[in-house]
N, C-alpha and C. Protein backbone atom coordinates (compact mmCIF):
# COMPACT_ATOMS: atom_id res chain seq x y z
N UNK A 1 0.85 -1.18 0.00
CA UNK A 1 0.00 0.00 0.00
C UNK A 1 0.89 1.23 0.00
N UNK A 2 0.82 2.27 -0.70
CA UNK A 2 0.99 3.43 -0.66
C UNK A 2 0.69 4.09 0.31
N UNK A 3 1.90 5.27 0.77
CA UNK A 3 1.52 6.28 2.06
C UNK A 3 2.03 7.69 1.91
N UNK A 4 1.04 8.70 2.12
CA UNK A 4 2.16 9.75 2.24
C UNK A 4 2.16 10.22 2.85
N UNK A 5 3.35 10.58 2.85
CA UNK A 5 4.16 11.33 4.87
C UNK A 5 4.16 13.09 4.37
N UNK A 6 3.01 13.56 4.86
CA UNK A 6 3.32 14.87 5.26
C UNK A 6 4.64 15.41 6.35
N UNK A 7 5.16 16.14 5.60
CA UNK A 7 6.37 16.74 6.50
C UNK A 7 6.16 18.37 6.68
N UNK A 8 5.80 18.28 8.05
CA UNK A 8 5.23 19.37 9.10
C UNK A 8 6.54 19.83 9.88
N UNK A 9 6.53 21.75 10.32
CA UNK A 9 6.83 22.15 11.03
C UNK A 9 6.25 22.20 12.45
N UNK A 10 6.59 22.35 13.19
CA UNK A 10 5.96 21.88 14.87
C UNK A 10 6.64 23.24 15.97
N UNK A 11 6.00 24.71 16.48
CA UNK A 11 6.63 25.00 16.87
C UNK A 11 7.15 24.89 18.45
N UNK A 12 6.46 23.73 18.85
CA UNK A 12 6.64 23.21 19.91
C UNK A 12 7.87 22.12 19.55
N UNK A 13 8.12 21.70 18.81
CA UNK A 13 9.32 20.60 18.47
C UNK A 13 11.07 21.39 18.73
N UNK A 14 11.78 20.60 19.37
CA UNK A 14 13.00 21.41 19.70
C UNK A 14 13.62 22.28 18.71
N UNK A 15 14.83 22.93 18.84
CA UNK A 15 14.91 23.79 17.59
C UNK A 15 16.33 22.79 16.82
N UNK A 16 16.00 23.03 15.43
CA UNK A 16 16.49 22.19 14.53
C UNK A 16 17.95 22.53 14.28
N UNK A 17 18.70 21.09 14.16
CA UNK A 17 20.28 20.93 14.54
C UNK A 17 20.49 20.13 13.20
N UNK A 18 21.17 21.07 12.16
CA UNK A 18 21.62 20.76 10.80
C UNK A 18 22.74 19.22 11.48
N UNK A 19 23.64 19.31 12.29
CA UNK A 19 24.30 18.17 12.21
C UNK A 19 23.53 17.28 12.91
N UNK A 20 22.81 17.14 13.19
CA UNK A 20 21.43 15.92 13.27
C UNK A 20 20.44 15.42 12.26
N UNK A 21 21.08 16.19 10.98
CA UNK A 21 20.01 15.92 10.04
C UNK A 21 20.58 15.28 9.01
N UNK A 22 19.41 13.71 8.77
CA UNK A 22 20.16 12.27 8.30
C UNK A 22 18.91 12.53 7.51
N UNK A 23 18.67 13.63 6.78
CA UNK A 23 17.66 13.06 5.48
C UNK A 23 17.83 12.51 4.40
N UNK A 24 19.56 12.81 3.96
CA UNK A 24 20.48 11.79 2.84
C UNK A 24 20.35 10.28 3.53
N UNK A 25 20.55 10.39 4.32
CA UNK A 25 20.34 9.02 4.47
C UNK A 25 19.26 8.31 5.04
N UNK A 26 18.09 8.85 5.40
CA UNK A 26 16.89 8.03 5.29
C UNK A 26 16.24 7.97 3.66
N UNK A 27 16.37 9.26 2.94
CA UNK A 27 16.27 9.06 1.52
C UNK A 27 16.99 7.94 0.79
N UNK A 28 18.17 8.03 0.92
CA UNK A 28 18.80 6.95 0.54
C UNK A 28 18.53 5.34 0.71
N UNK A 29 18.20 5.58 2.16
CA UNK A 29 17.85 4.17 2.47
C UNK A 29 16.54 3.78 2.02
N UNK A 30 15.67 4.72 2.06
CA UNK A 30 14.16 4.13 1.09
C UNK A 30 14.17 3.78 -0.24
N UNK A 31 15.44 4.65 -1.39
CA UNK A 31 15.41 4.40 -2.56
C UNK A 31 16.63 3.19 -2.85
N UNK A 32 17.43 2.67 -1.81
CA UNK A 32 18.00 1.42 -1.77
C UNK A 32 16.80 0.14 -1.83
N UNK A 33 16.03 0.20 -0.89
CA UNK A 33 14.97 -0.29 -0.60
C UNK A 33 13.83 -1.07 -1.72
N UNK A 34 14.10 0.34 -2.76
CA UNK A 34 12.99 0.25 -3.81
C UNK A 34 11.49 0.80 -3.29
N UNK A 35 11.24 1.45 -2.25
CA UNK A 35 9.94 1.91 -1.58
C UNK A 35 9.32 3.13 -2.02
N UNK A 36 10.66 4.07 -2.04
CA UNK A 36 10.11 5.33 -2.58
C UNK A 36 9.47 5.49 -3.89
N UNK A 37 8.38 6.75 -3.79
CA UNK A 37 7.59 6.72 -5.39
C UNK A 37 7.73 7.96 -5.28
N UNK A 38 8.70 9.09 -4.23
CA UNK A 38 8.66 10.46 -5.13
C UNK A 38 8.62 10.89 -3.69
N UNK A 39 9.19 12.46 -3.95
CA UNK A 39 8.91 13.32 -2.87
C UNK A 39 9.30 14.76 -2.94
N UNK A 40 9.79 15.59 -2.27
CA UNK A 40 10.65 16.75 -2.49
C UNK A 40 10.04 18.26 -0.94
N UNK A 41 10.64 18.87 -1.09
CA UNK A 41 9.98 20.16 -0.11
C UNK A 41 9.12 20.74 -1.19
N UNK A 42 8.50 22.06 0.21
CA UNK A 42 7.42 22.68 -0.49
C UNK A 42 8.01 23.72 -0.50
N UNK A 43 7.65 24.72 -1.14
CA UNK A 43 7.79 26.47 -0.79
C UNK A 43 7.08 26.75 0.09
N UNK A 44 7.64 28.00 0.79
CA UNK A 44 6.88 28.31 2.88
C UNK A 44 5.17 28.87 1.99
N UNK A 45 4.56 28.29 3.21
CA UNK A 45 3.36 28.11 3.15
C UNK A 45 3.10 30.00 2.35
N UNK A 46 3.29 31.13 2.52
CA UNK A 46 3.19 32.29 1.96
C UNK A 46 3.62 32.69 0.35
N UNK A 47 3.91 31.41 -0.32
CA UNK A 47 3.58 31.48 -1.89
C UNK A 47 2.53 30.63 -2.61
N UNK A 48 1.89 30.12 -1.29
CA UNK A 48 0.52 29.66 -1.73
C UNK A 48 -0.52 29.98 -2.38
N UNK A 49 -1.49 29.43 -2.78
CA UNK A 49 -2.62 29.91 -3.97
C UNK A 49 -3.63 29.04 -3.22
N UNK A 50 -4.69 28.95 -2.52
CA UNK A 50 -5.58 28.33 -2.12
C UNK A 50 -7.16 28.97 -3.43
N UNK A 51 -7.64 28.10 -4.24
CA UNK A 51 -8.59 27.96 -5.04
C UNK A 51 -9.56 27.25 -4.73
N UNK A 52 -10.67 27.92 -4.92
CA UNK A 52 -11.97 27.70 -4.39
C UNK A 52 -12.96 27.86 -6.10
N UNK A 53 -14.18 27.02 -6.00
CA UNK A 53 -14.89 27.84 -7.34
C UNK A 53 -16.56 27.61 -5.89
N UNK A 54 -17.07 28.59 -6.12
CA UNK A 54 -18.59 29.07 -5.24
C UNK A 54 -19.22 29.46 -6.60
N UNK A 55 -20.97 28.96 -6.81
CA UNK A 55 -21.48 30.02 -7.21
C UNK A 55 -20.74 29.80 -9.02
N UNK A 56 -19.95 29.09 -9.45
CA UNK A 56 -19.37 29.26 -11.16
C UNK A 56 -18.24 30.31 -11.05
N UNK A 57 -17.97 31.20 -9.64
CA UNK A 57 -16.90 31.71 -9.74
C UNK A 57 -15.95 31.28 -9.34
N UNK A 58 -14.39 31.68 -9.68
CA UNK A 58 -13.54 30.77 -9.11
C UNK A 58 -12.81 31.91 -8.62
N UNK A 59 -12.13 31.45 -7.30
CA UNK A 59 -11.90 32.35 -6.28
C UNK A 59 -10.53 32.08 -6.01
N UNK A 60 -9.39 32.96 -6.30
CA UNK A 60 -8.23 32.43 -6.14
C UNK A 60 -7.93 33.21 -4.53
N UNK A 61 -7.08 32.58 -3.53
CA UNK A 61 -6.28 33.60 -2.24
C UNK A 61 -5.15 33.69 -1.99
N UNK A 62 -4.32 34.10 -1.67
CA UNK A 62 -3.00 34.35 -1.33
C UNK A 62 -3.31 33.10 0.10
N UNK A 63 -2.03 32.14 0.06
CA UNK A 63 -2.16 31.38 1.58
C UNK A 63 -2.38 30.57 1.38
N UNK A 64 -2.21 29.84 1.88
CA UNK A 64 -2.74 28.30 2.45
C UNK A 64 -4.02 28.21 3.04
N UNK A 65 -4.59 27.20 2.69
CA UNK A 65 -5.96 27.20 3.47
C UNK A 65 -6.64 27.23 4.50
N UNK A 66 -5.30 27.18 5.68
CA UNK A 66 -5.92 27.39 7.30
C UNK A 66 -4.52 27.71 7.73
N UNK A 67 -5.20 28.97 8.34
CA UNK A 67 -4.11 29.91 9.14
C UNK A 67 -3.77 29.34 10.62
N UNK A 68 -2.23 28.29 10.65
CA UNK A 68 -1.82 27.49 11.87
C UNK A 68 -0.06 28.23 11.81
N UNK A 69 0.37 27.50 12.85
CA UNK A 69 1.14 27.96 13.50
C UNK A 69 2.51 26.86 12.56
N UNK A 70 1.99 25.60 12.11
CA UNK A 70 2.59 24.76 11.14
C UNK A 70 2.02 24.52 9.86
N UNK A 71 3.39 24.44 9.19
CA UNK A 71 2.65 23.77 7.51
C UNK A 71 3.29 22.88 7.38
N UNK A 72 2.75 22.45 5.99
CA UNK A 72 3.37 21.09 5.20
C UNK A 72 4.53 21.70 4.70
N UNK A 73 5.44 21.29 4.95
CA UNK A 73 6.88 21.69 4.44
C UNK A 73 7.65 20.62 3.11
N UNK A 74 6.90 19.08 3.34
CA UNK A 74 7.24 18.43 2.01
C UNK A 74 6.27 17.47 2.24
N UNK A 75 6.55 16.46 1.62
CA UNK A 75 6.07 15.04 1.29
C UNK A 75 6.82 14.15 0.91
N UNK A 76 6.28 12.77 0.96
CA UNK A 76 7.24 11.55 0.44
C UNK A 76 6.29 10.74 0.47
N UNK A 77 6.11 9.76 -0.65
CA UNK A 77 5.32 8.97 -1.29
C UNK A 77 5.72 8.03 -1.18
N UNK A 78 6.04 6.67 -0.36
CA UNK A 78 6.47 5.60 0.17
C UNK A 78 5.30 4.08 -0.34
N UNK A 79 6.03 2.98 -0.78
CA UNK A 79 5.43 1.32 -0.56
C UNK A 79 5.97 0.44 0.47
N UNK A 80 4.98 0.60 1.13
CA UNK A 80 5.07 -0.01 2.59
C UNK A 80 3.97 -1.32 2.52
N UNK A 81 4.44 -2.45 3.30
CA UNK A 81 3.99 -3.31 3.46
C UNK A 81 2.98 -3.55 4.28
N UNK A 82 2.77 -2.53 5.33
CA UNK A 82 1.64 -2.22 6.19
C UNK A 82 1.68 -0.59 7.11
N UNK A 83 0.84 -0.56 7.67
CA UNK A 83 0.77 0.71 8.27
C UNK A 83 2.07 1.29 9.46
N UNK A 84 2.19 -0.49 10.30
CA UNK A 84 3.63 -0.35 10.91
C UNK A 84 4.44 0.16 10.28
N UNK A 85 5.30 -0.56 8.96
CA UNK A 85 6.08 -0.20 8.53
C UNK A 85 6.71 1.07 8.48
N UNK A 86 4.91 1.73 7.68
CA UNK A 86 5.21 3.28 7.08
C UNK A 86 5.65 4.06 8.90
N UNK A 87 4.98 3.70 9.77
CA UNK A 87 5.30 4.65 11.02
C UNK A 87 6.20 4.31 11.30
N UNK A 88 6.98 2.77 11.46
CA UNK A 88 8.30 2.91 11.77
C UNK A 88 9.47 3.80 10.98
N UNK A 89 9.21 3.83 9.89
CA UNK A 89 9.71 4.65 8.35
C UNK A 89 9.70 6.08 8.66
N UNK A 90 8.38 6.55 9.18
CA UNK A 90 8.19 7.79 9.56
C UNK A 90 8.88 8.19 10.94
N UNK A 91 8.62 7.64 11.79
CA UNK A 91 9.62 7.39 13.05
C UNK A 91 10.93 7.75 12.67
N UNK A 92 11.94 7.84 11.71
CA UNK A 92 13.40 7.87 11.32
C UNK A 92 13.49 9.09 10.60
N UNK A 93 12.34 9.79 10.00
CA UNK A 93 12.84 11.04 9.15
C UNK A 93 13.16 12.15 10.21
N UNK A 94 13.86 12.80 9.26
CA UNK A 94 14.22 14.28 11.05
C UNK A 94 13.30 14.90 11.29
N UNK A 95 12.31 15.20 10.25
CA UNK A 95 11.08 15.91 10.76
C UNK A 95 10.65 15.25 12.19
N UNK A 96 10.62 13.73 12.25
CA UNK A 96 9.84 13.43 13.45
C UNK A 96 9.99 13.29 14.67
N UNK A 97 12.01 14.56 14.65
CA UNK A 97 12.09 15.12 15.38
C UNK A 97 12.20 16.69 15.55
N UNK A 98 12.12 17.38 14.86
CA UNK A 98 12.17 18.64 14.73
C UNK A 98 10.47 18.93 14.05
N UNK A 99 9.92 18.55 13.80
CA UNK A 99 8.54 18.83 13.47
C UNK A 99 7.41 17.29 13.67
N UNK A 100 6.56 17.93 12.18
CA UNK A 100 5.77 16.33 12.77
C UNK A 100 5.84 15.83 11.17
N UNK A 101 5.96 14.40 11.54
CA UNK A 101 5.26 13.30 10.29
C UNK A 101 4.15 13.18 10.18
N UNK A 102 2.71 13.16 9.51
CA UNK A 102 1.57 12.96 9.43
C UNK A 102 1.87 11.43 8.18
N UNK A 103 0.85 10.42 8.43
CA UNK A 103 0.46 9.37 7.64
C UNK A 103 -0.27 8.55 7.45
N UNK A 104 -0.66 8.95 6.09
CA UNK A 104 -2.18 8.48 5.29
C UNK A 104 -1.62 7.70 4.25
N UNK A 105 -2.79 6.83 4.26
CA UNK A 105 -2.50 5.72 3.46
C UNK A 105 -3.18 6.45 2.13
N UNK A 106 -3.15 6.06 0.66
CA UNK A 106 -3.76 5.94 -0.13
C UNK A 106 -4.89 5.81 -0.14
N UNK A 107 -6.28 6.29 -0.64
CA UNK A 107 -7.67 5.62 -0.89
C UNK A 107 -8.11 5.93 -2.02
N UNK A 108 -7.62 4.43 -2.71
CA UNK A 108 -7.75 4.65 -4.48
C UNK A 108 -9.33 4.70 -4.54
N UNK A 109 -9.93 5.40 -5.65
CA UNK A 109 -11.07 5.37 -6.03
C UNK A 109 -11.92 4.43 -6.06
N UNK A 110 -10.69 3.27 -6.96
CA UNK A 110 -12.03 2.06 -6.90
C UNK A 110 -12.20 0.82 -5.45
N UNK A 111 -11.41 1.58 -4.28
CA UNK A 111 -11.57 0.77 -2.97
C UNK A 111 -12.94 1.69 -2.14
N UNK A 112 -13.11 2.79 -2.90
CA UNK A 112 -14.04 3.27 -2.10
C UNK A 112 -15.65 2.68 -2.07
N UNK A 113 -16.10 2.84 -0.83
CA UNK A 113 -17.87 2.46 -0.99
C UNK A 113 -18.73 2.63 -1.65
């Protein structure tokens, strides 16, 4: 199953220590693996475009869609063998110590009700 790991800032999470940061090598180790299906950072949440259409109009905004204290800062698109996996997986990126990991599985269209 497919998962993707939102990668969140946290400003409650300690403050972030470049020589603690093993994202070459948890990257590495997922695409050794063969697991990874893609990933990369985002631009800070303030070059956002949040689009809406109401009404036949379409409504463009400056921002992200909910004004928090954290954003999504990247993603990573992982094949994991079960839900453990992906959290143990997630468990090892630095975000999930300097911010947060969020993880959702996939819900392909045709599994839905």
């Amino acid at each position: 199953m497919r998962y993707l790991f939102f990668i969140c800032t946290d400003p409650e999470a300690p403050a972030y220590d470049p020589a603690d940061d093993d994202i070459e090598v948890w990257v590495a180790d997922n695409d050794r693996r063969g697991i990874s299906r893609g990933g990369n950072r985002l631009r800070p949440p303030e070059t956002a475009k949040t689009v809406r259409k109401r009404d036949g109009e379409v409504i463009v905004t400056d921002g992200p869609f909910a004004e928090t204290k954290e954003w999504v800062a990247g993603y990573d698109l992982l094949e994991c063998e079960s839900l453990e996996e992906a959290l143990e997986i997630a468990s090892r990126h630095p975000m999930a110590r300097y911010g947060r990991v969020e993880v959702r599985a996939e819900w392909p269209f045709e599994a839905a009700p």
